[in-house]
Protein backbone atom coordinates (compact mmCIF):
# COMPACT_ATOMS: atom_id res chain seq x y z
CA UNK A 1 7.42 28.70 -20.05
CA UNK A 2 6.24 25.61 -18.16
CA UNK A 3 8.61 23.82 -16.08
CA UNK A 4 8.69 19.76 -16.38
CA UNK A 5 7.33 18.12 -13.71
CA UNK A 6 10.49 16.53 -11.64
CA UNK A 7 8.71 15.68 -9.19
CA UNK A 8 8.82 11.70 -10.27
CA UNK A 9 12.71 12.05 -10.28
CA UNK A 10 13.15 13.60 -6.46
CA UNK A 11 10.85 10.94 -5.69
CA UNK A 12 13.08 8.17 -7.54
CA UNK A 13 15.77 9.49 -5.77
CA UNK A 14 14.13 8.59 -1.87
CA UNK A 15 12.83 5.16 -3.46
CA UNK A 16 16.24 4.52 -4.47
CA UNK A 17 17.75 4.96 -0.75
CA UNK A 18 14.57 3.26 0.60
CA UNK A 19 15.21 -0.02 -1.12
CA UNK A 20 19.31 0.44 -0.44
CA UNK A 21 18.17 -0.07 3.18
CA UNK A 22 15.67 -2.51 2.71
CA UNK A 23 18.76 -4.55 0.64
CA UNK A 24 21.33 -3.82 3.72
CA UNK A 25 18.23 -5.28 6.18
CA UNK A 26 17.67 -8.48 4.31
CA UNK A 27 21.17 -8.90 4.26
CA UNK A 28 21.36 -9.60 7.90
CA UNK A 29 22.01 -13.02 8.53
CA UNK A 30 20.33 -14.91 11.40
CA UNK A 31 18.08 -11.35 11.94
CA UNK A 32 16.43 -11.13 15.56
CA UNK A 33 12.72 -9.72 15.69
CA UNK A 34 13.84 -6.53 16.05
CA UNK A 35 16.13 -6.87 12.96
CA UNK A 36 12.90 -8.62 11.12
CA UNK A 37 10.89 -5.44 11.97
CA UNK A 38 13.14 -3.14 10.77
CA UNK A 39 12.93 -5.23 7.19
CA UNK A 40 9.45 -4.76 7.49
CA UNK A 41 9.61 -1.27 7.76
CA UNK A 42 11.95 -0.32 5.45
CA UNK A 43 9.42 -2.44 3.26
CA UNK A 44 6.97 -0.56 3.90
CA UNK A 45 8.73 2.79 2.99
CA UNK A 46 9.91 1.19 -0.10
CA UNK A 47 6.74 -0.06 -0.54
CA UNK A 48 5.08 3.78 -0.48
CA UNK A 49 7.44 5.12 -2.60
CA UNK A 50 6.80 3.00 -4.94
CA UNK A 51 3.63 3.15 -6.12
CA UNK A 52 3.99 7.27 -5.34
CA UNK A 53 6.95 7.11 -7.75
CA UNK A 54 4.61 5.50 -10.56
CA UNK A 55 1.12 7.87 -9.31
CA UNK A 56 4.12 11.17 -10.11
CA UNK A 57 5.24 9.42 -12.97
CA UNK A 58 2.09 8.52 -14.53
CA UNK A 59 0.51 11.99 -13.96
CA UNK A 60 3.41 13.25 -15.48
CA UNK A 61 2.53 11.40 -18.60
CA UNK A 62 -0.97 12.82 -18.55
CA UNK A 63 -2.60 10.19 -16.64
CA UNK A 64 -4.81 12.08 -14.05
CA UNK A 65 -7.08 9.28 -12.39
CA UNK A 66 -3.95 7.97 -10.73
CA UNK A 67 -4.98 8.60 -7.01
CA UNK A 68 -4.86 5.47 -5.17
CA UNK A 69 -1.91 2.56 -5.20
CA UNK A 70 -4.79 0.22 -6.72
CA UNK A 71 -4.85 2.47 -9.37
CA UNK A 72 -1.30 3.21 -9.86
CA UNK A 73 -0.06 -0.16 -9.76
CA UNK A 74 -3.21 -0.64 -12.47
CA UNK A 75 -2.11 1.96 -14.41
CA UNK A 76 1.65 1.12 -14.40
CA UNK A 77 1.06 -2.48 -15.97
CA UNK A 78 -0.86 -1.11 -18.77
CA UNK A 79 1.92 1.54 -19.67
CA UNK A 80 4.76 -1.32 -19.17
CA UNK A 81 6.13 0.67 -16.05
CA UNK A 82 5.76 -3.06 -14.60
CA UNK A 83 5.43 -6.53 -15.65
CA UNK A 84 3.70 -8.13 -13.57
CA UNK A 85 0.63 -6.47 -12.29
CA UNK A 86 -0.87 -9.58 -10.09
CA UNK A 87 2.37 -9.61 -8.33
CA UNK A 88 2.13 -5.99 -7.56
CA UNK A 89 -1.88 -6.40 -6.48
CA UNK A 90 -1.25 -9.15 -3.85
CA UNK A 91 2.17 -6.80 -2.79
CA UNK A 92 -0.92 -4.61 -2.18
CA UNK A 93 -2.56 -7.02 -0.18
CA UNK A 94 -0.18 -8.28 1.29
CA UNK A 95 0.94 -4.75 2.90
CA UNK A 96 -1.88 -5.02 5.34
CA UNK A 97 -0.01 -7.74 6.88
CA UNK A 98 3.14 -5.40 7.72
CA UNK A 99 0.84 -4.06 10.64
CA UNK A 100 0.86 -7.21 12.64
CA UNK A 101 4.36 -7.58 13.47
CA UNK A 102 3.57 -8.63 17.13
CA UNK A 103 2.82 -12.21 15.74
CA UNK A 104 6.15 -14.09 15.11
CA UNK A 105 4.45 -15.99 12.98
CA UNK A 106 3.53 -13.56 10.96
CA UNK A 107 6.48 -11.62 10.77
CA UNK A 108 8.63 -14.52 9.43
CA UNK A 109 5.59 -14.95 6.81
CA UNK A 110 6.08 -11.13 5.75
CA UNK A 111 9.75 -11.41 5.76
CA UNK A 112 9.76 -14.39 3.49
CA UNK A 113 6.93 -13.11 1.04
CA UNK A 114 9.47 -9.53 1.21
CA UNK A 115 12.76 -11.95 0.25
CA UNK A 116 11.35 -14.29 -1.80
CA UNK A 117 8.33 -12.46 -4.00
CA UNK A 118 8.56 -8.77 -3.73
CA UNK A 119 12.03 -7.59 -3.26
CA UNK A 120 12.84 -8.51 -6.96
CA UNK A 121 9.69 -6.44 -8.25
CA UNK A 122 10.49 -3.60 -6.53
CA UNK A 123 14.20 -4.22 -7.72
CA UNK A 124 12.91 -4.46 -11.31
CA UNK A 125 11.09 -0.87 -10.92
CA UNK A 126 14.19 0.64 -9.82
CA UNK A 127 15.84 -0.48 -13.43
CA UNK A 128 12.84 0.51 -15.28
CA UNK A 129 12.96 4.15 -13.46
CA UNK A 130 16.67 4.24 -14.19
CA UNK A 131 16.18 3.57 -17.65
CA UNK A 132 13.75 6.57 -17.45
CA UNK A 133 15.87 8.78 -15.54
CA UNK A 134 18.61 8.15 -18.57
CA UNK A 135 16.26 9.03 -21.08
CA UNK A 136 15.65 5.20 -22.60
C-alpha cells in the first residue's frame, strides 16, 4: 500500500516556525543592524521554505517539473497555491539582495521591501497551507 507523501506537511510545519521568528524580528522596535540582519535571515529561511513547501506540495499533486523556486512559485500561481505570482517573482529577485547586508543602505531597503511587500505574501501562504493541512 503506498504511503501519502507528508513530506509537504513536516515541511509546513518548519515554515510555520520560520515565519513565527521572522514576525517576533520585525516586531523589534527601533532594531540595530544586528537586529536588521537577523530579520534578514530569518527571511531568508522563511523565504526557502517557502517555495520548498509549494516544490513538496506541488509534486505531491503530480506536478514533477517543479525543481527550481522560478518554477515553483510559477507553478503555484497557476494551481491558486498563490495570488499573486509577480509579487512572488520580484520576492525572487529581490532575495539576491539579502546577501549584501554590509551596505546599510541596503539593509534598510531589504528590511522595508520584507515589512512592507513580502511579509504579507508569505503570511497569506501560511493560511492557504493551513487550509490544506485541514483538508479545505
Amino acid at each position: 500500500m503506498n504511503q501519502p507523501d507528508i513530506r509537504w506537511k513536516q515541511r509546513f510545519q518548519n515554515y510555520k516556525n520560520a515565519l513565527s521568528n521572522l514576525k517576533k524580528a520585525m516586531e523589534i522596535e527601533n532594531p540595530d543592524i544586528v537586529q536588521k540582519a537577523g530579520l534578514i535571515q530569518f527571511f531568508e529561511i522563511t523565504y526557502e521554505l517557502a517555495w520548498n513547501l509549494m516544490k513538496d506540495y506541488l509534486q505531491e499533486q503530480g506536478y514533477i517539473d517543479v525543481k527550481s523556486p522560478r518554477s515553483a512559485i510559477k507553478r503555484a500561481f497557476e494551481s491558486e497555491l498563490i495570488s499573486d505570482g509577480h509579487k512572488w517573482l520580484e520576492l525572487l529577485n529581490d532575495r539576491n539582495l539579502t546577501a549584501h547586508t554590509y551596505d546599510e543602505d541596503t539593509v534598510e531597503k531589504i528590511t522595508n521591501l520584507i515589512k512592507g511587500k513580502y511579509y504579507p505574501l508569505l503570511e497569506e501562504l501560511e493560511k492557504t497551507f493551513k487550509r490544506l493541512e485541514d483538508g479545505q
